[in-house]
N, C-alpha and C. Protein backbone atom coordinates (compact mmCIF):
# COMPACT_ATOMS: atom_id res chain seq x y z
N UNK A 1 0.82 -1.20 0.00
CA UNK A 1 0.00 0.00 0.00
C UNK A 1 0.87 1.26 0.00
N UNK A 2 2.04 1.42 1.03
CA UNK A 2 2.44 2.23 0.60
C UNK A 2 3.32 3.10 -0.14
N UNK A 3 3.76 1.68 -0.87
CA UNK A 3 4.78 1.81 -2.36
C UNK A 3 3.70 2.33 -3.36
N UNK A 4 2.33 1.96 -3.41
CA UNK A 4 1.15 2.77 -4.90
C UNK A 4 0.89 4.02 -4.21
N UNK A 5 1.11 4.28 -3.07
CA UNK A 5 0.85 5.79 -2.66
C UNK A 5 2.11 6.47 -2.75
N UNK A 6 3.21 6.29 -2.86
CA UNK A 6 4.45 6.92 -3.29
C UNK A 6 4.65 7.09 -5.06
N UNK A 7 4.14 5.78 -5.85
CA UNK A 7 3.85 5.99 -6.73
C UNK A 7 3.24 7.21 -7.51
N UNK A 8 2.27 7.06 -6.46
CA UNK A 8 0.51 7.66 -7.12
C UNK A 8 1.28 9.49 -6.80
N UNK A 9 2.21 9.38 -5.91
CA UNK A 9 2.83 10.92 -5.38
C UNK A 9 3.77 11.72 -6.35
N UNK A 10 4.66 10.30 -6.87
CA UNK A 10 5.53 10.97 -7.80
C UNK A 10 5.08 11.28 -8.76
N UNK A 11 3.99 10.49 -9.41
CA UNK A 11 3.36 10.45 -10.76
C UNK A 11 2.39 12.06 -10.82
N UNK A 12 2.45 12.07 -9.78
CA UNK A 12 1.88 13.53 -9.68
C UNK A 12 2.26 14.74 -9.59
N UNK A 13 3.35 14.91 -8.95
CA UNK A 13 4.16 15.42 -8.45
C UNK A 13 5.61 15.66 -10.04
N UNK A 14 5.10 14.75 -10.82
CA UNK A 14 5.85 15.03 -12.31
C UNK A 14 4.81 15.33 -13.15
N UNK A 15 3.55 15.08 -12.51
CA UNK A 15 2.56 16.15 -14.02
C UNK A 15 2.40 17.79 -13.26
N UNK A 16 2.42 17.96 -12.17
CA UNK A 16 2.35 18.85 -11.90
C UNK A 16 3.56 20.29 -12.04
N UNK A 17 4.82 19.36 -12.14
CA UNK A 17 6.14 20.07 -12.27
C UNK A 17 6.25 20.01 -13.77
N UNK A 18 5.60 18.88 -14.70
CA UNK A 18 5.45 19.23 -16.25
C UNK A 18 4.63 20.12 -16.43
N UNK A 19 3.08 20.43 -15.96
CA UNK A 19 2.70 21.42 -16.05
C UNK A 19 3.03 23.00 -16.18
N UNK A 20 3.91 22.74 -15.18
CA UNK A 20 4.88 24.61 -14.75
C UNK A 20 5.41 24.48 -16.06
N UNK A 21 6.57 23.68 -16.24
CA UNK A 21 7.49 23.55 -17.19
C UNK A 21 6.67 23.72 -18.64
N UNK A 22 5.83 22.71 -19.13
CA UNK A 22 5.55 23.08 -20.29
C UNK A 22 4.74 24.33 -20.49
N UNK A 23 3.96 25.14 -19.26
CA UNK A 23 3.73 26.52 -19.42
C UNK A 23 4.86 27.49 -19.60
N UNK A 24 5.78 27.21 -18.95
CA UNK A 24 7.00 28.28 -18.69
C UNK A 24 8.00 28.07 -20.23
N UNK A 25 8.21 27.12 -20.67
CA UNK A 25 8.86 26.71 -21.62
C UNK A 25 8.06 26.24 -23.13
N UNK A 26 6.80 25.84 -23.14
CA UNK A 26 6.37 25.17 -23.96
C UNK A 26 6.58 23.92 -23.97
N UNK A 27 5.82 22.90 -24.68
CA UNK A 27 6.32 21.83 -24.54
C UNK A 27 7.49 21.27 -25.42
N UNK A 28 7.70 21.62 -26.82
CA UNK A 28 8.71 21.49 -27.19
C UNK A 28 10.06 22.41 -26.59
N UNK A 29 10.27 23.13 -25.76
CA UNK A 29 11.16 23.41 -25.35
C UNK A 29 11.57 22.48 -23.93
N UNK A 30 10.23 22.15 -23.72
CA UNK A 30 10.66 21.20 -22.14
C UNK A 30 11.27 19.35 -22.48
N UNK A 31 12.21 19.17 -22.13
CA UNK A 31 12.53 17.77 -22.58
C UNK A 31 12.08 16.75 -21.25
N UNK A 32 12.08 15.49 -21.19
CA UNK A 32 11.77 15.00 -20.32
C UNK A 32 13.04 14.67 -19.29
N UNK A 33 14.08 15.09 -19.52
CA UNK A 33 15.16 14.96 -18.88
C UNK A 33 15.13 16.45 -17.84
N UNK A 34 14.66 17.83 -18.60
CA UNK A 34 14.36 18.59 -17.34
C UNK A 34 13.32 18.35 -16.59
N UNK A 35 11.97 18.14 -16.76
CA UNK A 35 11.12 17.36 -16.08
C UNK A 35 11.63 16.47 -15.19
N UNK A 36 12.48 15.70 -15.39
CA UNK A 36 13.08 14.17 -14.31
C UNK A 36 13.79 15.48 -13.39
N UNK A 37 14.63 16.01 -13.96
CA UNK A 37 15.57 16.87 -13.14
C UNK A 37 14.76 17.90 -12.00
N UNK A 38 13.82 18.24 -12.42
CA UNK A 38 12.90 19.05 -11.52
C UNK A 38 11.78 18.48 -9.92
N UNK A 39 11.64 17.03 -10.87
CA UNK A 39 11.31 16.82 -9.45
C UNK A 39 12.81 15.56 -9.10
N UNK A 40 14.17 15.72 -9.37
CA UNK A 40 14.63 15.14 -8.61
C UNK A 40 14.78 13.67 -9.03
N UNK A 41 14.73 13.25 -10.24
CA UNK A 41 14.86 12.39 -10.69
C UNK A 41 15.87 11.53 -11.56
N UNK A 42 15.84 10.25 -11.98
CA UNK A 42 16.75 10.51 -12.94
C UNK A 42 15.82 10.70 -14.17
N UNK A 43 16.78 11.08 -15.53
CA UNK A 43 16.24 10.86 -16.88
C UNK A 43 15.57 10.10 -17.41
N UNK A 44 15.88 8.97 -17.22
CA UNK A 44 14.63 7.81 -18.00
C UNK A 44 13.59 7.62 -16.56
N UNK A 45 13.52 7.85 -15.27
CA UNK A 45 12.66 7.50 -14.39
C UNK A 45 10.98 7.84 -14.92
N UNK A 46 10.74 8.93 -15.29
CA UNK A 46 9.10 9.25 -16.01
C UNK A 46 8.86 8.66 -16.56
N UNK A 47 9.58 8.21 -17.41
CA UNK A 47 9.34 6.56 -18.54
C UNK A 47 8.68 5.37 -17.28
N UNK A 48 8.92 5.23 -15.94
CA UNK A 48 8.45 4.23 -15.14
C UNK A 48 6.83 4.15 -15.09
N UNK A 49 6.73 5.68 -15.42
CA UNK A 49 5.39 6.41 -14.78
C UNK A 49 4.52 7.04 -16.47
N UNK A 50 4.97 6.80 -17.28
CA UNK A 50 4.42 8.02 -18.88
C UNK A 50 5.42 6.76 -19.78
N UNK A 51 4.94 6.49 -21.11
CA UNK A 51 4.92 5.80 -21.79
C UNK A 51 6.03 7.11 -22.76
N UNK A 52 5.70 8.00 -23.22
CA UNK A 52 6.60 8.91 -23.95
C UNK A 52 6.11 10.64 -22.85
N UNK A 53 6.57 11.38 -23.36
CA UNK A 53 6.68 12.74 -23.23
C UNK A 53 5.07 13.43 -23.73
N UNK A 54 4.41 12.61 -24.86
CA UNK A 54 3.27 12.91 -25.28
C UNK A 54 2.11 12.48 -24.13
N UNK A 55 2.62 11.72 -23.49
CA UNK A 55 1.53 11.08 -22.29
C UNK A 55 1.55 12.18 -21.49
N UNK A 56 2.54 12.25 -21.20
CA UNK A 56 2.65 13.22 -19.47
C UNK A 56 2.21 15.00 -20.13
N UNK A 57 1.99 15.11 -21.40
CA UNK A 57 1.13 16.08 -21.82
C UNK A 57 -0.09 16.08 -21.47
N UNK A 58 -0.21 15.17 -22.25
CA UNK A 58 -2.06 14.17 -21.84
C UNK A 58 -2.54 14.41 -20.32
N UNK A 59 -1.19 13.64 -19.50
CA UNK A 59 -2.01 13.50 -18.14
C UNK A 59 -2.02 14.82 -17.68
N UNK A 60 -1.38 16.10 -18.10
CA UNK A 60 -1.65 17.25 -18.03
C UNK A 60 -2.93 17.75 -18.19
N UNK A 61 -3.02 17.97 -19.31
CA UNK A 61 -4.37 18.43 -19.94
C UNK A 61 -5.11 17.90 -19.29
N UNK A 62 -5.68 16.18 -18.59
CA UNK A 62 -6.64 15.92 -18.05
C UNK A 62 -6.46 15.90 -16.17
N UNK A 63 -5.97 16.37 -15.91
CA UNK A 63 -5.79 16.40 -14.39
C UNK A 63 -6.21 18.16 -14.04
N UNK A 64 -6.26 19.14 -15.63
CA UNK A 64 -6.89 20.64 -15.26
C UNK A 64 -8.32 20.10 -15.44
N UNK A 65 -9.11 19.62 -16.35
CA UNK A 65 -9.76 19.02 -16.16
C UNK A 65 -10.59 18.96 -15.47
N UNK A 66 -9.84 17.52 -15.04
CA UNK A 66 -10.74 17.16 -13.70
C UNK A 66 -10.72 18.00 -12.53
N UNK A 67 -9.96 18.46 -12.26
CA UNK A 67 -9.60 19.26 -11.21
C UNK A 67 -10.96 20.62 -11.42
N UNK A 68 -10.99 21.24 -12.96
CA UNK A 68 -11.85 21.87 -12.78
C UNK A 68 -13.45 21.40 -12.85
N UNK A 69 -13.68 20.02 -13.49
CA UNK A 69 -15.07 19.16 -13.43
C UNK A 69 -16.39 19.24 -11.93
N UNK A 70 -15.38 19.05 -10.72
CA UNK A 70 -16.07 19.03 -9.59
C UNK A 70 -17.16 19.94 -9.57
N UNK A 71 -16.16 21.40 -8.94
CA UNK A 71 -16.33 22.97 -8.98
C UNK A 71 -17.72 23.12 -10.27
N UNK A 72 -17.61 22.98 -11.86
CA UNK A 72 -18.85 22.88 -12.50
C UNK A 72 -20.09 22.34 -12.46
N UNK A 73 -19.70 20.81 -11.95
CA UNK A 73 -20.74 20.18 -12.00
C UNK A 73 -21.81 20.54 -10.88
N UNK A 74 -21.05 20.70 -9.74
CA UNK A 74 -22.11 21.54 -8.64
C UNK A 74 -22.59 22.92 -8.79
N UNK A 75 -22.11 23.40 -9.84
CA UNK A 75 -22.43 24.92 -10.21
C UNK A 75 -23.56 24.54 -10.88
N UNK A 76 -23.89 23.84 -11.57
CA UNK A 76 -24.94 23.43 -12.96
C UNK A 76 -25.91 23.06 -12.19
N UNK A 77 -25.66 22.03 -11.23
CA UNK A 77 -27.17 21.59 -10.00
C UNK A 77 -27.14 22.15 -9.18
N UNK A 78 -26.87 23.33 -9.10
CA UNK A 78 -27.35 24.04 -7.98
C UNK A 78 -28.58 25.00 -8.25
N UNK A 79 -29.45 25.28 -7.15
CA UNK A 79 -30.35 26.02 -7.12
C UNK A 79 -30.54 27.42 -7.85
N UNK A 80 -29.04 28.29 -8.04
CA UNK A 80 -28.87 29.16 -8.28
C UNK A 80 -29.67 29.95 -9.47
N UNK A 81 -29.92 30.97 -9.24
CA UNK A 81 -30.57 31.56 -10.86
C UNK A 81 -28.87 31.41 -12.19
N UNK A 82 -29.94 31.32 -13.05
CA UNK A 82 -29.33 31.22 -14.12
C UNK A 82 -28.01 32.33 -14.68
N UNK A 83 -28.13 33.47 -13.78
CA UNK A 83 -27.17 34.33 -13.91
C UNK A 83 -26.40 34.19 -13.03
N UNK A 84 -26.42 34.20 -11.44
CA UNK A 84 -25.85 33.94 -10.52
C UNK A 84 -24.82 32.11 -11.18
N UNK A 85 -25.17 31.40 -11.77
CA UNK A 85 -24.65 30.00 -11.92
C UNK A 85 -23.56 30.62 -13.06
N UNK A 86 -23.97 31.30 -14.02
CA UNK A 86 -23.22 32.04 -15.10
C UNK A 86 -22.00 32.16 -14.10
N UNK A 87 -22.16 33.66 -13.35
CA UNK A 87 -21.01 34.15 -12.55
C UNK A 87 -20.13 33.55 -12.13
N UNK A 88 -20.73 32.34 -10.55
CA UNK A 88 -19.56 31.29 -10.45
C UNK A 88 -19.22 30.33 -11.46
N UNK A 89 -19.43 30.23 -12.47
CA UNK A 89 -18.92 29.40 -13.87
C UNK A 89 -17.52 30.24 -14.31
N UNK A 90 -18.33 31.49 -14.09
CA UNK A 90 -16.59 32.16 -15.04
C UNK A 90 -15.94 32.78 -13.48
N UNK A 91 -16.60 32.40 -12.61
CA UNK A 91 -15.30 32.88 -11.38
C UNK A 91 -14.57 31.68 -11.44
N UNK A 92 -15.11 30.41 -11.33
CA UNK A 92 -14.42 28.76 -11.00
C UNK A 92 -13.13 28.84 -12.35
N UNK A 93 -13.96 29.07 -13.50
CA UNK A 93 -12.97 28.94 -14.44
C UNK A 93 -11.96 30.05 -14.58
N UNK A 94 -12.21 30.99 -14.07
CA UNK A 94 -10.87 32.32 -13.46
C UNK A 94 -9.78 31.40 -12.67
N UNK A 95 -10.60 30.77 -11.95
CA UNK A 95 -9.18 30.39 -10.95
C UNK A 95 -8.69 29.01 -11.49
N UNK A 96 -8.86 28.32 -12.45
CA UNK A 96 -8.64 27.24 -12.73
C UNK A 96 -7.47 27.59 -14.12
N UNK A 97 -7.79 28.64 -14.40
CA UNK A 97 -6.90 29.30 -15.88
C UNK A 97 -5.66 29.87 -15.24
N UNK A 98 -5.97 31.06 -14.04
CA UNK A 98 -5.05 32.23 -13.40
C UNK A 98 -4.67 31.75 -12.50
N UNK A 99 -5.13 31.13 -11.42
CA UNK A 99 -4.76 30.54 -9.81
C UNK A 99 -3.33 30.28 -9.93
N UNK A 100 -3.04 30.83 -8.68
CA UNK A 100 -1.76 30.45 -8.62
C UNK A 100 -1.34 28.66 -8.50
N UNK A 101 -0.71 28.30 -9.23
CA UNK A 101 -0.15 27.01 -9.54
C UNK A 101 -0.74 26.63 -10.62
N UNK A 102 -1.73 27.04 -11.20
CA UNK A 102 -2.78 26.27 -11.93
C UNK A 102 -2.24 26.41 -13.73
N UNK A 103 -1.20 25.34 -13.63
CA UNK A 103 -1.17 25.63 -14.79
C UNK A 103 -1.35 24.63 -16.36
N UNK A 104 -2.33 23.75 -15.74
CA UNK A 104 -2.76 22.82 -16.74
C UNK A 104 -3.68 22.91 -17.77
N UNK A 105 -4.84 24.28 -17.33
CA UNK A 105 -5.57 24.81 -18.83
C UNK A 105 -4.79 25.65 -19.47
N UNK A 106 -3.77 26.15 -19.23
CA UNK A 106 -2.65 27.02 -20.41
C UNK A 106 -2.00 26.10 -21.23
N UNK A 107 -1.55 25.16 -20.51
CA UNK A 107 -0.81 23.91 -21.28
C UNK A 107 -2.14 23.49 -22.26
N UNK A 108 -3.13 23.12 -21.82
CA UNK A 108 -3.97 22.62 -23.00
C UNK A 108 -4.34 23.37 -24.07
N UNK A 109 -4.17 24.66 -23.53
CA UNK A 109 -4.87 26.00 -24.80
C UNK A 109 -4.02 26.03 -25.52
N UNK A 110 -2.63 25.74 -25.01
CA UNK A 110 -1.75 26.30 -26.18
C UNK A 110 -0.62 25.23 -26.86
N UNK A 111 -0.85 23.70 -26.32
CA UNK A 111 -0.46 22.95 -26.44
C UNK A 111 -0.86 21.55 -27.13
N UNK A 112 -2.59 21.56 -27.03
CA UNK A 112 -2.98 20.89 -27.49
C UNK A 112 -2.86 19.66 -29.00
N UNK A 113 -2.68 20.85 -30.20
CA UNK A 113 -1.72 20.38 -31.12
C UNK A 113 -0.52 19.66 -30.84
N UNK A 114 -0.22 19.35 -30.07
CA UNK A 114 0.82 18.38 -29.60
C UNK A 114 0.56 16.81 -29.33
N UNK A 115 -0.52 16.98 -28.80
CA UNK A 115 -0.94 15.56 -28.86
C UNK A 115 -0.70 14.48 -29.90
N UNK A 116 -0.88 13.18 -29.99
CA UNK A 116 -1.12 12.66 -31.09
C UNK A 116 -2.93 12.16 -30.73
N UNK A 117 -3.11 12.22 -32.20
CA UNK A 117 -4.62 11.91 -32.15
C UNK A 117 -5.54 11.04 -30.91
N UNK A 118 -4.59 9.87 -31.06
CA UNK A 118 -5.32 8.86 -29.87
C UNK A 118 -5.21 9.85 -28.58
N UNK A 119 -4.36 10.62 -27.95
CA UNK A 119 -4.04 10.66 -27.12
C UNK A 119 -5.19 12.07 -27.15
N UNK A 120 -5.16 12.97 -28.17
CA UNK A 120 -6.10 13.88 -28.21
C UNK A 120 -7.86 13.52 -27.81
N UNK A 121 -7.82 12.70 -28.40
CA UNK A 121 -9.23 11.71 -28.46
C UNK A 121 -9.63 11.03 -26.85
N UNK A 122 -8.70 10.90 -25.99
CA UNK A 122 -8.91 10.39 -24.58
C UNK A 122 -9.14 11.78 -23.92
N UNK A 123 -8.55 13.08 -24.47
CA UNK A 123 -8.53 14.33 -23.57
C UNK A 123 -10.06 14.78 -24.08
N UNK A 124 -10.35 14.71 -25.06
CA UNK A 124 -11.45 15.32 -25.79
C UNK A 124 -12.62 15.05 -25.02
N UNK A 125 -12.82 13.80 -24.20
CA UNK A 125 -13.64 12.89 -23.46
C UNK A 125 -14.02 14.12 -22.19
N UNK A 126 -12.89 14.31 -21.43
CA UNK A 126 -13.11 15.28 -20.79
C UNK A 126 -13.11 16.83 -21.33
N UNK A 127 -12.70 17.20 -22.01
CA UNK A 127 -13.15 18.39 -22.71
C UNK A 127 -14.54 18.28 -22.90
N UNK A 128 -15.25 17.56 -24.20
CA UNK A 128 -16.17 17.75 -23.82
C UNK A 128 -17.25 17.84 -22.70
N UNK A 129 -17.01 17.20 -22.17
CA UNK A 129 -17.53 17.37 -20.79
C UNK A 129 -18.02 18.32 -19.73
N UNK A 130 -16.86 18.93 -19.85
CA UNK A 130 -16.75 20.50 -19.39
C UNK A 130 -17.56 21.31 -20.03
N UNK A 131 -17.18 21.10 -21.30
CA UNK A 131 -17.77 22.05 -22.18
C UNK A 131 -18.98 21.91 -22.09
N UNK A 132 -20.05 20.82 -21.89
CA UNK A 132 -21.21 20.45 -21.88
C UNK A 132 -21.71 21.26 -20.91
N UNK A 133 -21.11 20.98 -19.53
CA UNK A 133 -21.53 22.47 -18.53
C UNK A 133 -22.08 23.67 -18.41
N UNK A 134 -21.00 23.98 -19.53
CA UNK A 134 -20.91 25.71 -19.54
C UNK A 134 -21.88 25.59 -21.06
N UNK A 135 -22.36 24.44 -21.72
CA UNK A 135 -23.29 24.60 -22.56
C UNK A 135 -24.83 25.06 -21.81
N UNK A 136 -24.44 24.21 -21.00
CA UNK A 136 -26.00 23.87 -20.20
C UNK A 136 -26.47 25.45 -19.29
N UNK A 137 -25.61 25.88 -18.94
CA UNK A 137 -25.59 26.72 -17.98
C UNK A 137 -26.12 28.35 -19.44
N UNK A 138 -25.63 28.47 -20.28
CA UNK A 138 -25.63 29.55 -21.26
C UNK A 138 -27.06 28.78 -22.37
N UNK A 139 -27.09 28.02 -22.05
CA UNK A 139 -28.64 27.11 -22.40
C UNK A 139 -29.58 28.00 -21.37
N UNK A 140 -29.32 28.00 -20.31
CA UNK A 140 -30.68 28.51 -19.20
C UNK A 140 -30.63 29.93 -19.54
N UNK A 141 -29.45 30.52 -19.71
CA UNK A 141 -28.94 31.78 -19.97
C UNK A 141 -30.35 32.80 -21.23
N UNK A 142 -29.95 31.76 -22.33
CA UNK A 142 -31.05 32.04 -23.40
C UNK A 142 -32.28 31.71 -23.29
N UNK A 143 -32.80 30.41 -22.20
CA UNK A 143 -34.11 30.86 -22.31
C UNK A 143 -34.57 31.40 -21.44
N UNK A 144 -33.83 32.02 -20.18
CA UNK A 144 -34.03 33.17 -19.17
C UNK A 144 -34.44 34.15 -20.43
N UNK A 145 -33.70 34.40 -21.26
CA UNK A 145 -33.64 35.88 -22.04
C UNK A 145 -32.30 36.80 -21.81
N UNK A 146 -31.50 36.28 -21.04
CA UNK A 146 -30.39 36.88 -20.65
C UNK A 146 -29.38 37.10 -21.80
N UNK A 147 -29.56 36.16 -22.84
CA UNK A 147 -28.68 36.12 -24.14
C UNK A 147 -29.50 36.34 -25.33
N UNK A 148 -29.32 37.02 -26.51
CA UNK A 148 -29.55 37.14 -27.42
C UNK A 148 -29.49 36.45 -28.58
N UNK A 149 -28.32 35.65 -28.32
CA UNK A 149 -27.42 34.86 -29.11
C UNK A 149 -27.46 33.09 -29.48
N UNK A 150 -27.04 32.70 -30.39
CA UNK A 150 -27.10 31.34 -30.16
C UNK A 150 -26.72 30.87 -29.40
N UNK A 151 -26.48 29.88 -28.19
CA UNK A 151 -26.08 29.60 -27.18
C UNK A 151 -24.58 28.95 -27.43
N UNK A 152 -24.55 28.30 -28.42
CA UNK A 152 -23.21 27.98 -28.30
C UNK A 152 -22.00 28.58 -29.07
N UNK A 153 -22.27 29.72 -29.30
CA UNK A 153 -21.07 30.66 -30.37
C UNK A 153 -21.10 31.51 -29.35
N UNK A 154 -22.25 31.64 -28.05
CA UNK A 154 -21.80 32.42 -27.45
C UNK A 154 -20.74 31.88 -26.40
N UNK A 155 -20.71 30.78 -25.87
CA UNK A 155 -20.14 29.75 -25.05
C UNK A 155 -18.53 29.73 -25.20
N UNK A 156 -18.70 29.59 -27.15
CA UNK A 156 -17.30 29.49 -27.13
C UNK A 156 -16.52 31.10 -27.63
N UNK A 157 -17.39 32.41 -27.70
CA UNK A 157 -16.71 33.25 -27.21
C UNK A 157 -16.30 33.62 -25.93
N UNK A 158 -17.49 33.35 -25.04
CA UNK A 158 -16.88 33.63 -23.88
C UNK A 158 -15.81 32.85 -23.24
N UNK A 159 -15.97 31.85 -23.60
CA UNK A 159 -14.51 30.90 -22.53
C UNK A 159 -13.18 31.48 -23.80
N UNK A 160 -13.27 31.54 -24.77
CA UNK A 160 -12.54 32.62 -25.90
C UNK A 160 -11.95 33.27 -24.83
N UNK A 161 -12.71 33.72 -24.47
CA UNK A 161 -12.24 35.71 -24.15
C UNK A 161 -11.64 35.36 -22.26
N UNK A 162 -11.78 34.32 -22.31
CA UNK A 162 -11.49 34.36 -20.48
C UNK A 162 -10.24 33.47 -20.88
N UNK A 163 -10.00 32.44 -21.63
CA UNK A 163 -9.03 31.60 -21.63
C UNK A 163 -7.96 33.08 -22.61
N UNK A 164 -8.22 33.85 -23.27
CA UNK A 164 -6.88 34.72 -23.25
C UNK A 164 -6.55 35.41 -21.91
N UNK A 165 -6.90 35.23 -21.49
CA UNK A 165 -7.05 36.36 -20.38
C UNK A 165 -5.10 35.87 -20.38
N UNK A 166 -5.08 34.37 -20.11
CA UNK A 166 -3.79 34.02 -19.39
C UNK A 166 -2.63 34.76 -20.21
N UNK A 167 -2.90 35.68 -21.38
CA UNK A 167 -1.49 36.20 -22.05
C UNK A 167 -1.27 37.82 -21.29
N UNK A 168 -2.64 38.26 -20.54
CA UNK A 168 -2.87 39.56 -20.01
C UNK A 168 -2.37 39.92 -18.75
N UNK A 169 -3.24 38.20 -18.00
CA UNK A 169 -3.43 38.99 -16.63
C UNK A 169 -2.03 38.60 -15.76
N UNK A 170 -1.93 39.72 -15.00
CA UNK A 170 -0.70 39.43 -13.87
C UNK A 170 -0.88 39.78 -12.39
N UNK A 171 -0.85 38.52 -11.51
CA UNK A 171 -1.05 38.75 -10.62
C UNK A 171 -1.14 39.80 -9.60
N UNK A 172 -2.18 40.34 -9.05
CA UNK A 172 -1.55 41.47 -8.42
C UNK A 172 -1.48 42.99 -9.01
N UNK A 173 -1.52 42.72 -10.18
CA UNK A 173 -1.73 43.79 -10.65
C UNK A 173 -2.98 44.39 -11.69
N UNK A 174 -3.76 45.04 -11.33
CA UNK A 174 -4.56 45.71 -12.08
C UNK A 174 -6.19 44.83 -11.31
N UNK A 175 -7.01 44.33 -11.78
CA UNK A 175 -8.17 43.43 -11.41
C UNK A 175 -7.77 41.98 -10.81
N UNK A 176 -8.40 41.72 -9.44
CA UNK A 176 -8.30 40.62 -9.32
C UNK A 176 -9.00 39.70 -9.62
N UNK A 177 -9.35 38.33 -9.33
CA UNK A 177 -10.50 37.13 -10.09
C UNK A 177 -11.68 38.16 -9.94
N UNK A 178 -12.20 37.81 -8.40
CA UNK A 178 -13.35 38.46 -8.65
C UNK A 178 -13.38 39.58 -9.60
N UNK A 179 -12.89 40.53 -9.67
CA UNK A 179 -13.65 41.64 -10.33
C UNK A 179 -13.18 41.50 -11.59
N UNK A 180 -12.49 40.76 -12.30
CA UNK A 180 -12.51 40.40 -14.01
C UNK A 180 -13.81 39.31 -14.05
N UNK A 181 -14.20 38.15 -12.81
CA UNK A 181 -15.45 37.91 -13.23
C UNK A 181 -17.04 38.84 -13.38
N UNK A 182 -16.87 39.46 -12.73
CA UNK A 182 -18.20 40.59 -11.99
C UNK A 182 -17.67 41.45 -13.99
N UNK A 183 -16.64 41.48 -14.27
CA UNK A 183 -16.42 42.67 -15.40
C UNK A 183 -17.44 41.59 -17.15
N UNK A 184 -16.72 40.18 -16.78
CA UNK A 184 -16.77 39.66 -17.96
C UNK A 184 -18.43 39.02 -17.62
N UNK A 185 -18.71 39.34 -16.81
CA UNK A 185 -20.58 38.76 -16.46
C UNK A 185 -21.11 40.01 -17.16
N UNK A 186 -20.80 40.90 -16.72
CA UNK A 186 -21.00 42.59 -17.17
C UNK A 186 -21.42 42.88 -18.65
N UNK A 187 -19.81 42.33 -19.02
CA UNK A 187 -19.89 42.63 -20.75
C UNK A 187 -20.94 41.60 -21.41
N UNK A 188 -20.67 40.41 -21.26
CA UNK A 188 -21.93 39.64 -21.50
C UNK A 188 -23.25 39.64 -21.48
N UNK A 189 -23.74 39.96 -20.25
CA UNK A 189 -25.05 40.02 -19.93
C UNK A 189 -25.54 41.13 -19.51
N UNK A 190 -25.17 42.19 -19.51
CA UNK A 190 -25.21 42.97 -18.96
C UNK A 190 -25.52 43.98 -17.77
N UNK A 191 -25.54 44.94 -16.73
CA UNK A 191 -25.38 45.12 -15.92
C UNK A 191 -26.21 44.45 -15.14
N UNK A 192 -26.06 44.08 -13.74
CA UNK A 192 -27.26 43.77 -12.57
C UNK A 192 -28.37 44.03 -12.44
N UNK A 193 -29.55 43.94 -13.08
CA UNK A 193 -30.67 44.72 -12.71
C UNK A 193 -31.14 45.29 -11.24
């Protein structure tokens, strides 16, 4: 038992330090030998744990994910009005893009093309997924009346316009989560009645 929990630590503990890395570097600039080196490893050791360098992308992309799945799915069944569910949708996904450490939806936005197909095709599973959420939620949106728009061109402008955010925003300076969410609920839907 507690050799798969040391396992289950490192294996994590190297998507999470690939994460930084392939944000900070890209992924073709990150090799898997700095990865080993970062958390302390040797060079071929990630190979124990990731089949190639394209995996431990993968397990990237799906560990932001999931990580952000929870946080939605209770946003979607919750009681909340349809605007109020909007709000914490793009506050959850503020901190899942910007949060400090969080750097596994940058790796997927801008990395994705990296994949190879199969491996794209297992992430897509959870992508969609997500995406289904924030369908559902901008679904209530339009037949509240709150949107004008088709529901899903609006969906994928808005996560558009929040997933650049990560080339803009800098900690600390200028708007924090909350008030870039309260801004981008704003521009969307417009003011509070």
């Amino acid at each position: 038992m507690t050799q798969t929990v040391v396992v289950d630590n490192r294996r994590a503990e190297l998507v999470r330090v690939a994460a930084r890395l392939f944000r900070e570097r890209g992924f073709d600039g990150t090799t898997t030998r700095d990865i080993a080196e970062a958390v302390g490893m040797r060079s071929g050791s990630p190979f124990y744990h990731f089949k190639s360098k394209q995996e431990i992308l993968a397990a990237v992309m799906e560990e932001g994910l999931v990580a952000g799945l929870p946080a939605a799915e209770s946003i979607v069944d919750s009681a909340l009005s349809p605007r109020q569910k909007f709000h914490a949708l793009v506050r959850a996904h503020l901190e899942i893009v910007l949060g400090e450490g969080h750097d596994f939806i940058p790796v997927l936005l801008y990395d994705w093309r990296r994949l190879t197909p199969e491996l794209r095709e297992r992430v897509q599973v959870l992508r969609d997924r997500y995406d289904q959420l924030w369908q559902d939620v901008v679904s209530e949106l339009l037949a509240a009346g709150l949107l004008q728009s088709d529901s899903a061109v609006a969906r994928l402008l808005l996560m558009g316009a929040i997933n650049y955010s990560v080339l803009w925003y800098k900690p600390g300076q200028g708007l924090n989560l909350d008030q870039i969410a309260e801004e981008a609920v704003a521009m969307f839907l417009g003011p509070q009645p």
